[in-house]
C-alpha atoms as a PDB file:
ATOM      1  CA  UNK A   1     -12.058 -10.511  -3.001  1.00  0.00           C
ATOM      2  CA  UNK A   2     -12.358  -6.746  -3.447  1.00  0.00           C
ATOM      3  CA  UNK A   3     -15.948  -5.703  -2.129  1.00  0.00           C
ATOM      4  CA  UNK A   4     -14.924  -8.598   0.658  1.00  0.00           C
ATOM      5  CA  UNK A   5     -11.644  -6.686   1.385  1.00  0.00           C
ATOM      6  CA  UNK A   6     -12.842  -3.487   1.290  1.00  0.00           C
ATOM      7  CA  UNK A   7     -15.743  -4.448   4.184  1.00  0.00           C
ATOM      8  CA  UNK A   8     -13.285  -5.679   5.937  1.00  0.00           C
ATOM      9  CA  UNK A   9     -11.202  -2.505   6.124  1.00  0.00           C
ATOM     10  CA  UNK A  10     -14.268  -0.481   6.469  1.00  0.00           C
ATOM     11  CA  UNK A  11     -14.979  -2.414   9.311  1.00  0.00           C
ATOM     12  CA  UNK A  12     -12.273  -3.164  11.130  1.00  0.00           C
ATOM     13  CA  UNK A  13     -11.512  -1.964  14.546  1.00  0.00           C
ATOM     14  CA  UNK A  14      -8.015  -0.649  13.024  1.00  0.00           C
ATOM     15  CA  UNK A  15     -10.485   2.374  12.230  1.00  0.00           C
ATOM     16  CA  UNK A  16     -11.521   3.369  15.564  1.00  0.00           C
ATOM     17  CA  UNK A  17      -7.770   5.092  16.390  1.00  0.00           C
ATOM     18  CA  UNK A  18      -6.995   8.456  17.661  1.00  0.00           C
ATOM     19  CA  UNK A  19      -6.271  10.600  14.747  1.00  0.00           C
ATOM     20  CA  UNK A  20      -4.781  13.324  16.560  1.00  0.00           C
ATOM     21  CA  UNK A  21      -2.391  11.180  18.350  1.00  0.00           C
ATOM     22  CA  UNK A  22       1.528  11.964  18.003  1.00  0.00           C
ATOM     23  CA  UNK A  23       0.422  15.025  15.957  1.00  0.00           C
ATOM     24  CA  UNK A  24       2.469  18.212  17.150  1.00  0.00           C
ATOM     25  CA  UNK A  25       1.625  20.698  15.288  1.00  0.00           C
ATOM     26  CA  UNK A  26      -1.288  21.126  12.492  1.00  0.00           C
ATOM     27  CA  UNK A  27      -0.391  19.124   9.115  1.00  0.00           C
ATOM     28  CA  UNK A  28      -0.260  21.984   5.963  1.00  0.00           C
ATOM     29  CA  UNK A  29      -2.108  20.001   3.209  1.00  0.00           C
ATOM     30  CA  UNK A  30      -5.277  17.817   2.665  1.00  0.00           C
ATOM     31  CA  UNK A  31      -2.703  14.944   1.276  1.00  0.00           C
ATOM     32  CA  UNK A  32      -0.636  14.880   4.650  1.00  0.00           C
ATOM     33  CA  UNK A  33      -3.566  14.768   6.652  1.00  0.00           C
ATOM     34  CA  UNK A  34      -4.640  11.554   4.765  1.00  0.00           C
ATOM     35  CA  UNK A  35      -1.429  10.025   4.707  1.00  0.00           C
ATOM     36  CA  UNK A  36      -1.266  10.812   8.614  1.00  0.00           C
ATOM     37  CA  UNK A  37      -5.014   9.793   8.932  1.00  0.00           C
ATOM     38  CA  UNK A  38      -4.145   6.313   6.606  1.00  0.00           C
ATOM     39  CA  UNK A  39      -1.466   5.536   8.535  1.00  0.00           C
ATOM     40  CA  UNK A  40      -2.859   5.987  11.889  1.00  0.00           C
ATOM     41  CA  UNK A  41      -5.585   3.312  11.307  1.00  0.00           C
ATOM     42  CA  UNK A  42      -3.173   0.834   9.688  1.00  0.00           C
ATOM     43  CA  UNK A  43      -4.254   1.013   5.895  1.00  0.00           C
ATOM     44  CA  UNK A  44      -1.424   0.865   3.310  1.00  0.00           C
ATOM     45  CA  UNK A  45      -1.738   2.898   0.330  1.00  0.00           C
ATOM     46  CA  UNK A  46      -3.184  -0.274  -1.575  1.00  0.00           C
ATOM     47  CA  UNK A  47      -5.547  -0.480   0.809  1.00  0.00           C
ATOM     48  CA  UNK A  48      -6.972   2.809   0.435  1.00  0.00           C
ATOM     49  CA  UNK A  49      -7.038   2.960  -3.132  1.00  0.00           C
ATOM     50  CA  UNK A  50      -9.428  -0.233  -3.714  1.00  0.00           C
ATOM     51  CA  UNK A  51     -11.579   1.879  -0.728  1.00  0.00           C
ATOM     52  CA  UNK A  52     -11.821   4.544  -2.653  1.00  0.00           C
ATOM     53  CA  UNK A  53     -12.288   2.802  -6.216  1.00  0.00           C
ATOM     54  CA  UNK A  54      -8.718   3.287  -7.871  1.00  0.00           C
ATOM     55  CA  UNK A  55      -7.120   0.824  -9.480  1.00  0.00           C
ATOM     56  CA  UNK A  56      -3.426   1.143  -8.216  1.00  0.00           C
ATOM     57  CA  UNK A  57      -1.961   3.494  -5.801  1.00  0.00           C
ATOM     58  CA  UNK A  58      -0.618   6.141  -7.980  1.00  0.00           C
ATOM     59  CA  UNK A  59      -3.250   8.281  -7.305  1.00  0.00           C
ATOM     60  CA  UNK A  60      -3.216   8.263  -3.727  1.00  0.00           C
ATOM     61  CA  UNK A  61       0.821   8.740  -3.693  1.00  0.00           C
ATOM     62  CA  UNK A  62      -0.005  11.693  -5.822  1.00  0.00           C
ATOM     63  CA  UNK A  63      -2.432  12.721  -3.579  1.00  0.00           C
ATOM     64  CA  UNK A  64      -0.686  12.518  -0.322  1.00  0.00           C
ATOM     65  CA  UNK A  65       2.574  13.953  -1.764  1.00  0.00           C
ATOM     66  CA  UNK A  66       0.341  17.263  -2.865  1.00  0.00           C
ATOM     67  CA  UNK A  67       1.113  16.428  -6.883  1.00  0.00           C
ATOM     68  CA  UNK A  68      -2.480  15.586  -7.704  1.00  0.00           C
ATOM     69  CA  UNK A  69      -5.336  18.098  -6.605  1.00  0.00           C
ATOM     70  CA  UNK A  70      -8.903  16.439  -5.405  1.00  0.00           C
ATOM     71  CA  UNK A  71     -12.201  17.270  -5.766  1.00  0.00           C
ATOM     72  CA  UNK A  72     -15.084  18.286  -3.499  1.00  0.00           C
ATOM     73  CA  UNK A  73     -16.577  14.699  -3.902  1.00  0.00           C
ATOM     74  CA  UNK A  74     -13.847  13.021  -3.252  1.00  0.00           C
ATOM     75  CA  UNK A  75     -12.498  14.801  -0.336  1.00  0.00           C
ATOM     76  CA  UNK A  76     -15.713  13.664   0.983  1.00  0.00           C
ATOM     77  CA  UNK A  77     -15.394  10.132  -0.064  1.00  0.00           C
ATOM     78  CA  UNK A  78     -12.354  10.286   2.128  1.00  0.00           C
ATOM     79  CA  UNK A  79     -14.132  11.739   5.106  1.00  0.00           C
ATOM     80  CA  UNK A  80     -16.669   8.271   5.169  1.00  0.00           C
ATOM     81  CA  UNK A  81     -14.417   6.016   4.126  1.00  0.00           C
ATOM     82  CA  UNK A  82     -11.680   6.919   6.599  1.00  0.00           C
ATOM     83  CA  UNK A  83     -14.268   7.522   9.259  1.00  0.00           C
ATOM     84  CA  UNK A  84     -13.053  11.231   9.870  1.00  0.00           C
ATOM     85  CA  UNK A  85     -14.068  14.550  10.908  1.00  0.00           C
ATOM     86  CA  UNK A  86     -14.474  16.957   7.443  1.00  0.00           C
ATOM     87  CA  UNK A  87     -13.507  20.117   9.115  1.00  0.00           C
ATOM     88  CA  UNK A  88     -10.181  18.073  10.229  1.00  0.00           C
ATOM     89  CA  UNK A  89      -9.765  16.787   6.716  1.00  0.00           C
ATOM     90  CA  UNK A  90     -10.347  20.283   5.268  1.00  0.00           C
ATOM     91  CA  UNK A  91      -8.490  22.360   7.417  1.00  0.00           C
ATOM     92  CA  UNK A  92      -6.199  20.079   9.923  1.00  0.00           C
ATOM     93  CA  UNK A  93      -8.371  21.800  12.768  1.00  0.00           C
ATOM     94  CA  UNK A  94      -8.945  19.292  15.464  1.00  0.00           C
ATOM     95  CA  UNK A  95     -12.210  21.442  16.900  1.00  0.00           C
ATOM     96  CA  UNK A  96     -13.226  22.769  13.616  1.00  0.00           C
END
């Protein structure tokens, strides 16, 4: 079920939102850009760990509440799996 599942998030048409939607003002931190991101295209936290290879979802809590720091690789395992601009990801820029 979890290569299966994770196609199926990768995907879905839940992935092919408007990022930038509802967003007033630019969001401070990589980790509240992917919880805004992750939210915006329906995943739950679960869902975004088994994307990105985790085994539970204490990483990406830690991540999107700015307690856990992430790598170059990673932030750009973010950027394909969630299908999103880097320069957004990186610095919340919507024309980077």
């Amino acid at each position: 079920m979890g290569r299966r599942k994770n196609d199926e998030i990768i995907n879905s048409e839940l992935l092919e939102v408007d990022i930038y939607a509802n967003e007033d003002e630019p969001i401070e931190t990589i980790g509240q850009r992917i919880r805004r991101i992750r939210i915006a295209k329906g995943l739950t936290q679960d869902d975004l760990a088994k994307l990105m290879g985790y085994s539970n979802i204490s990483t990406i809590n830690k991540i999107e509440s700015g307690d856990h720091n992430i790598d170059h690789d990673k932030i750009l395992k973010f950027v394909y799996m969630l299908k999103v601009p880097a320069g957004y990801l990186l610095t919340g820029e919507k024309n980077y």
